[in-house]
C-alpha atoms as a PDB file:
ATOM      1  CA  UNK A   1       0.000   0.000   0.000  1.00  0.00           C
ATOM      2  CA  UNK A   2       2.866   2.516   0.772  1.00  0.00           C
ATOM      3  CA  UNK A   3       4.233   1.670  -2.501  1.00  0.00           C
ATOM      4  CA  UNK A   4       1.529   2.759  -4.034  1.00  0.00           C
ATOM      5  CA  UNK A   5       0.780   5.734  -2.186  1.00  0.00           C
ATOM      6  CA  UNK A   6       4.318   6.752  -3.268  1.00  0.00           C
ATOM      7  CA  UNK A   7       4.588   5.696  -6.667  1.00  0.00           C
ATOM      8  CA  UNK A   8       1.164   8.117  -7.087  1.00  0.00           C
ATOM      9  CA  UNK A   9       2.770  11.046  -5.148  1.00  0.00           C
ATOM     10  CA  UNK A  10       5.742  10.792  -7.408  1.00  0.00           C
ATOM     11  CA  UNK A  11       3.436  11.236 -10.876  1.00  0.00           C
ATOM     12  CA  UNK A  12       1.260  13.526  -8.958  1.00  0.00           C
ATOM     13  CA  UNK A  13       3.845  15.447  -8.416  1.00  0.00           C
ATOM     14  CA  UNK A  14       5.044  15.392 -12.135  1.00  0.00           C
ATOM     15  CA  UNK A  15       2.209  16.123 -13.332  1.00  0.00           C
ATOM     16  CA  UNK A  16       1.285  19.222 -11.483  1.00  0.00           C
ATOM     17  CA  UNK A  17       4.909  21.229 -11.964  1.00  0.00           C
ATOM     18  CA  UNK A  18       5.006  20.199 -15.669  1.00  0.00           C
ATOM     19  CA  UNK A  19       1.580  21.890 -15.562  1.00  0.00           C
ATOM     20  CA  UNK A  20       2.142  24.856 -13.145  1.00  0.00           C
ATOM     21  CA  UNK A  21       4.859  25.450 -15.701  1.00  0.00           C
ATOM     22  CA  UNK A  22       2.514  25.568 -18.707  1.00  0.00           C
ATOM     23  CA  UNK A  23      -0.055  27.486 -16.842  1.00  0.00           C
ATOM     24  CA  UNK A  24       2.287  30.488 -15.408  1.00  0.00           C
ATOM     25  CA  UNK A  25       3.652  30.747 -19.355  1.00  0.00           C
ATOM     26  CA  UNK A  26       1.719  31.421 -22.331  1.00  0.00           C
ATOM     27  CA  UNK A  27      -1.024  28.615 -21.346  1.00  0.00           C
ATOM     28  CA  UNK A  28      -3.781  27.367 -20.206  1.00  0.00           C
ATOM     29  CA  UNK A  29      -3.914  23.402 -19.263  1.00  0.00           C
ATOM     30  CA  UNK A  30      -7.184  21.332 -18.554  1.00  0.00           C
ATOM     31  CA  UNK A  31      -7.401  17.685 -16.951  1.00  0.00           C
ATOM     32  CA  UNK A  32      -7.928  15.740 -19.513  1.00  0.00           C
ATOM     33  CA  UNK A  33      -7.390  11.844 -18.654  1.00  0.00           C
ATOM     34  CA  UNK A  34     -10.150   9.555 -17.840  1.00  0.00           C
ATOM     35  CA  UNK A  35      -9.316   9.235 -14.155  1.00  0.00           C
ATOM     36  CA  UNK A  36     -10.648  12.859 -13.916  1.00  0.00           C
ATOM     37  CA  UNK A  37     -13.972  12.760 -16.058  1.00  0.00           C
ATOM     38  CA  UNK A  38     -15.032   9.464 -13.981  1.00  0.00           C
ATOM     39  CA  UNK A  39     -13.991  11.398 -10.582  1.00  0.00           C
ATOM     40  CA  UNK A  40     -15.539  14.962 -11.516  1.00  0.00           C
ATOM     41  CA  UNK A  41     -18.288  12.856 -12.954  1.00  0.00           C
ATOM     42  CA  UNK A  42     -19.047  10.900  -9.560  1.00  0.00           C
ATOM     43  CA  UNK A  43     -18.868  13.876  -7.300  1.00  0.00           C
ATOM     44  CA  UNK A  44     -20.791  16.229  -9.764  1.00  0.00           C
ATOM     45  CA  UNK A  45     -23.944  12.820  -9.725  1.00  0.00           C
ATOM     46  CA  UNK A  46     -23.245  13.313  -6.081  1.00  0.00           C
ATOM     47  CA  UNK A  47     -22.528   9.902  -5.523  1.00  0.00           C
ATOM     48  CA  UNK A  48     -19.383   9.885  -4.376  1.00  0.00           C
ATOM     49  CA  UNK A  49     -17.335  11.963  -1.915  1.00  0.00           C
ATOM     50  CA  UNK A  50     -14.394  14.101  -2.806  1.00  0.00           C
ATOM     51  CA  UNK A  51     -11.585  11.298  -2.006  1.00  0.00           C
ATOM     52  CA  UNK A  52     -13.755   8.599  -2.121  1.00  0.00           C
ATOM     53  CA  UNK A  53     -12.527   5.371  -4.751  1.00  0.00           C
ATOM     54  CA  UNK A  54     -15.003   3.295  -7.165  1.00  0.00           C
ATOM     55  CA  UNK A  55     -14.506   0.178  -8.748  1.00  0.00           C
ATOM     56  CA  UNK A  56     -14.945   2.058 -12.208  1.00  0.00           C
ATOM     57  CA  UNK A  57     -12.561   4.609 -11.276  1.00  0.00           C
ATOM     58  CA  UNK A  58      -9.776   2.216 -10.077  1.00  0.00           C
ATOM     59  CA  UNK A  59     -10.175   0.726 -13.124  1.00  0.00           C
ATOM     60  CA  UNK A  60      -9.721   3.409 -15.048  1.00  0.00           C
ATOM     61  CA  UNK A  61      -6.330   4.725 -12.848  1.00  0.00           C
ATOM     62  CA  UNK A  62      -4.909   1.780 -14.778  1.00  0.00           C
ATOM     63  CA  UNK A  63      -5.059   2.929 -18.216  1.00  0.00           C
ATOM     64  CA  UNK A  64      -2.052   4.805 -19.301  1.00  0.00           C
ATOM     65  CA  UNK A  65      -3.317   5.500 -23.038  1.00  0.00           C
ATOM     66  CA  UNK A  66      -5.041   8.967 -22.313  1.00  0.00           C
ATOM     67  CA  UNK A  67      -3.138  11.939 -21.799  1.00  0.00           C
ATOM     68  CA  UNK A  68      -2.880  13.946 -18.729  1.00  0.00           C
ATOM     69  CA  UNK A  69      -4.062  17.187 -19.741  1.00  0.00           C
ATOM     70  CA  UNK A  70      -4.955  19.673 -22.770  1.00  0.00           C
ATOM     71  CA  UNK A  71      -2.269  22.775 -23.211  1.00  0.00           C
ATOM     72  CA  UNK A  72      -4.214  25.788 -25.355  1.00  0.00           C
ATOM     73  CA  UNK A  73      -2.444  29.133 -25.892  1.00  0.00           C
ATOM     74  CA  UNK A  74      -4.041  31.396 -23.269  1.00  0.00           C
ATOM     75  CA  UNK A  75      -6.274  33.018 -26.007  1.00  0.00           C
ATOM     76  CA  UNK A  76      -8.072  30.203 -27.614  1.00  0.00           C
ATOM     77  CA  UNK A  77      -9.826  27.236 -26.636  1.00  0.00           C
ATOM     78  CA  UNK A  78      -8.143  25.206 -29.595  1.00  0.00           C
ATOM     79  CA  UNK A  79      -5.868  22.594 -27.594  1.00  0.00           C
ATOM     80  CA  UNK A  80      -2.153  22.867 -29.501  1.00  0.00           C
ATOM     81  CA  UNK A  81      -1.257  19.628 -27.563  1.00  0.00           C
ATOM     82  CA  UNK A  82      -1.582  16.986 -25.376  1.00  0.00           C
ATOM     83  CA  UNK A  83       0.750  16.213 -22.470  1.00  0.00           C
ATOM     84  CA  UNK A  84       1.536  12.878 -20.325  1.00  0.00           C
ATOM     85  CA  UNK A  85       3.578  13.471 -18.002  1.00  0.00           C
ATOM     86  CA  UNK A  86       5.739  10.462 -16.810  1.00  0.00           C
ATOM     87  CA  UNK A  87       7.814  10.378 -13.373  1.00  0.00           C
ATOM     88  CA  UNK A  88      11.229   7.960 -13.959  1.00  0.00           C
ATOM     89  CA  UNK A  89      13.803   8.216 -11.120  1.00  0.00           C
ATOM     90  CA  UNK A  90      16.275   8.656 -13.983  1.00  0.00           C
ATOM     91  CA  UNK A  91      16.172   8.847 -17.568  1.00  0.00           C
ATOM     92  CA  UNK A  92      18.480   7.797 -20.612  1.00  0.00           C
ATOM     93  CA  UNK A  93      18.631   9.859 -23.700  1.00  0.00           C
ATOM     94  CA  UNK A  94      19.795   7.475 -25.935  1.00  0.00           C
ATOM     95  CA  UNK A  95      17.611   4.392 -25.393  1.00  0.00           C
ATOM     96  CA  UNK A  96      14.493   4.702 -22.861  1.00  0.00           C
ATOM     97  CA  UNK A  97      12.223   1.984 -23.314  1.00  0.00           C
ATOM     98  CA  UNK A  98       9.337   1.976 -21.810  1.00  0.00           C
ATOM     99  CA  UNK A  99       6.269  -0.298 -21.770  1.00  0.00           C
ATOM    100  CA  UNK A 100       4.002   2.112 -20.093  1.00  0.00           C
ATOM    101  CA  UNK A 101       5.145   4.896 -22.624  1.00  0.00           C
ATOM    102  CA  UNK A 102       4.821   2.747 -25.383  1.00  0.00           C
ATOM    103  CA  UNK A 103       1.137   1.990 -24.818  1.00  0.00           C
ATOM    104  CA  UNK A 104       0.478   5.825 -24.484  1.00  0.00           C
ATOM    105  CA  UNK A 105       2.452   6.300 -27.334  1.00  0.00           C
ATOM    106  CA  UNK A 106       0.803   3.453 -30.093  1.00  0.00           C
ATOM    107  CA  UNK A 107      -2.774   4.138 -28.700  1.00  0.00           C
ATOM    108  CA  UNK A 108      -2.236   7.808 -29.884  1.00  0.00           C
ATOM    109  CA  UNK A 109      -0.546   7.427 -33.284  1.00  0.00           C
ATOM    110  CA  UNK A 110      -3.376   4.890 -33.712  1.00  0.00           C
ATOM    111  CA  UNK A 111      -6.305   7.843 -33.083  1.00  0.00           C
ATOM    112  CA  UNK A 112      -5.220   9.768 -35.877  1.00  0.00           C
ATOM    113  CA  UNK A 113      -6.259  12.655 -33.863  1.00  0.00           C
ATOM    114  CA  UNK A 114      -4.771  16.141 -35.221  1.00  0.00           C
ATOM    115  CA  UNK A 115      -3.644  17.415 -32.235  1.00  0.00           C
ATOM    116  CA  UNK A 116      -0.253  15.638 -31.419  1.00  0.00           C
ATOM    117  CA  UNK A 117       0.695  13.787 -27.837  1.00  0.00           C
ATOM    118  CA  UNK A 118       3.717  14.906 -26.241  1.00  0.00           C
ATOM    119  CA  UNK A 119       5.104  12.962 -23.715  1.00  0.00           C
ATOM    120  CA  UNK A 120       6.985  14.716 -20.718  1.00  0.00           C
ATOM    121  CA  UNK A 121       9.402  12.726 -18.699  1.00  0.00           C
ATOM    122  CA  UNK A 122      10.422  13.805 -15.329  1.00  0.00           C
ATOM    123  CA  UNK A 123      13.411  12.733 -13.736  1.00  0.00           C
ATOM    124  CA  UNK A 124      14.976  13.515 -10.180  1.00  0.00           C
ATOM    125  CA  UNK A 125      18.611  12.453 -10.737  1.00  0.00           C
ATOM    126  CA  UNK A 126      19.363  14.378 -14.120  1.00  0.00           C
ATOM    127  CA  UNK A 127      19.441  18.093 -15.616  1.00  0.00           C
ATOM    128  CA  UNK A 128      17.345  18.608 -17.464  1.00  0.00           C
ATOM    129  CA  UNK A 129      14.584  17.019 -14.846  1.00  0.00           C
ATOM    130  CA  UNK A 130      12.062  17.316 -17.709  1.00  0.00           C
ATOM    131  CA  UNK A 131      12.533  15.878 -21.230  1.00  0.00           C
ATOM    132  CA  UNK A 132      10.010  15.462 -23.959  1.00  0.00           C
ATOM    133  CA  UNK A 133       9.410  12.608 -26.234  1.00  0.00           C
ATOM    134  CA  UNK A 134       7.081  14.032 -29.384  1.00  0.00           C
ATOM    135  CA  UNK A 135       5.826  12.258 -32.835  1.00  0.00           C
ATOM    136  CA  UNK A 136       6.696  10.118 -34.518  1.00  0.00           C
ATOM    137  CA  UNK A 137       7.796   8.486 -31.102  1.00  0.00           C
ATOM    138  CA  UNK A 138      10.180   5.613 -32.440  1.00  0.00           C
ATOM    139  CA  UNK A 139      12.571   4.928 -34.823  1.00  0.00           C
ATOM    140  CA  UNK A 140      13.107   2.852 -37.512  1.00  0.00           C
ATOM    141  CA  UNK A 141      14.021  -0.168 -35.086  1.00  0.00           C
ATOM    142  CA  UNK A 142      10.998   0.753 -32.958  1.00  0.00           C
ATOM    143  CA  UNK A 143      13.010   2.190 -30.548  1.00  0.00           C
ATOM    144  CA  UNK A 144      12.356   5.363 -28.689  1.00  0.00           C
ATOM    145  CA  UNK A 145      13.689   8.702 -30.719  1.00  0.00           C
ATOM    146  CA  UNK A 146      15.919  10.634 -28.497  1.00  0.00           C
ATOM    147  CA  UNK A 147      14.016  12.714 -25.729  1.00  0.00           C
ATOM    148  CA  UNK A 148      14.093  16.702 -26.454  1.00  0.00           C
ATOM    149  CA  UNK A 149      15.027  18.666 -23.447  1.00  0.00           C
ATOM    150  CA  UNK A 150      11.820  20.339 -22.503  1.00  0.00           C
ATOM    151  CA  UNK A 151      12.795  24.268 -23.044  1.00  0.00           C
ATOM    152  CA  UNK A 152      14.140  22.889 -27.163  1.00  0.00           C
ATOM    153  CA  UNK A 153      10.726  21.951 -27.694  1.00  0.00           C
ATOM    154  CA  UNK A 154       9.811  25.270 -28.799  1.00  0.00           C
ATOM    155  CA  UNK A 155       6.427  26.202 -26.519  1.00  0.00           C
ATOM    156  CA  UNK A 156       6.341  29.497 -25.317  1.00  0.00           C
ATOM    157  CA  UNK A 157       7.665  28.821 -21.472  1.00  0.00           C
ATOM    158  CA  UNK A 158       8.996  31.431 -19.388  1.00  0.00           C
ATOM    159  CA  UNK A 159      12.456  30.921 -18.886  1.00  0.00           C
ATOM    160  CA  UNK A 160      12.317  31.858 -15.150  1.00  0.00           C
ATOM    161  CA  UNK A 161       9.514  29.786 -14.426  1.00  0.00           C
ATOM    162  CA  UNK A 162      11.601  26.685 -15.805  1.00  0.00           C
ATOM    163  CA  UNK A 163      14.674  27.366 -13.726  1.00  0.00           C
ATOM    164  CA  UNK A 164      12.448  28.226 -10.574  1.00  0.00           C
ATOM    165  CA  UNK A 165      11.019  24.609 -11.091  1.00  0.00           C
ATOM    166  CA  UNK A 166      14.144  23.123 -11.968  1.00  0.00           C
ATOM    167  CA  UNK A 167      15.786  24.542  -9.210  1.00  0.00           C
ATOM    168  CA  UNK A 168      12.972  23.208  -7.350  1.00  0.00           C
ATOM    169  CA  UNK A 169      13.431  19.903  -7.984  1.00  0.00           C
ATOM    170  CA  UNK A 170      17.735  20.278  -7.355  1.00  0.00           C
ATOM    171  CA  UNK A 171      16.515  21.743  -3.802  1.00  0.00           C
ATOM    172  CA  UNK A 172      14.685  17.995  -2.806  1.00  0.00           C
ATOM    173  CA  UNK A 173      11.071  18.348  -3.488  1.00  0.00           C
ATOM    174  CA  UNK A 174      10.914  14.607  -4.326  1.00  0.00           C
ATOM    175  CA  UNK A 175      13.502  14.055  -1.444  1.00  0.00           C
ATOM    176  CA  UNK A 176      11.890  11.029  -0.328  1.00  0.00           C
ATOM    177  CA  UNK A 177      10.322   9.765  -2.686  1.00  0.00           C
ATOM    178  CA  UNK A 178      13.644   9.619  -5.017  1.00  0.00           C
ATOM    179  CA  UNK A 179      15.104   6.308  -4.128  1.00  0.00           C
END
């Protein structure tokens, strides 16, 4: 159970800095995975309380093909992308292969949606702490393209921001949960 508890602070965690970030640049980000429709859902039915678990929702915590959350500009409503955000204590340019970001990865080049996935990988042993791995994903070996560090990608993120949350994470805010 503590492993759990942990292993969901840690992508918590991720999630909402790698957001923060977007939302104190040029964006605005919205929940966007199915975890958070079936939650907002339940409480909104007022069936369930705030905190409280469901069978449905539990199932749903498992799926890892839905992105975290929509990033628009901050004057439109027209998403430019879609983030997942992925805690790994450490990450390797070169080769990072991943079954869980694999899965995320094929069930969105299989959509054919538009809008392309980005996924954000957050480390706690390595600058960059945040790296990006964007379309087409993999290589011609099916292996994962090298991950972008996140201020390459080209979004509009303030600089300070970034270091502020990169300096952050160098100061121990996932001192405990990095081992």
């Amino acid at each position: 159970m503590a492993e759990d508890v942990i292993t969901y602070l840690k992508g918590r965690m991720a999630e909402i800095l790698v957001e923060r970030i977007f939302v104190n640049s040029e964006y605005h980000a919205f929940n966007f995975g199915t975890p958070w429709k079936f939650r907002t859902l339940s409480m909104l039915r007022g069936k369930e309380k705030p905190h409280a678990s469901t069978k449905m929702e539990d199932t749903f915590y498992m799926r890892t093909d839905e992105p975290d959350f929509a990033v628009c500009p901050k004057y439109t409503l027209r998403p430019k992308e879609f983030i997942e955000v992925k805690f790994r204590m450490a990450v390797n340019l070169k080769d990072i292969q991943d079954k869980d970001i694999k899965e995320t990865c094929e069930f969105w080049t299989q959509t054919a949606s538009d809008i392309p996935l980005s996924v954000v990988v957050v480390n706690c042993t390595q600058r960059p702490y945040f790296r990006v791995l964007r379309p087409p994903y993999v290589d011609n070996n099916n292996l994962f393209i090298p991950l972008i560090p996140f201020m390459e990608v080209g979004w509009k993120i303030n600089p300070s921001i970034y270091t502020n949350v990169e300096d952050l994470i160098s100061s121990g805010v996932f001192a405990g949960v990095c081992f």
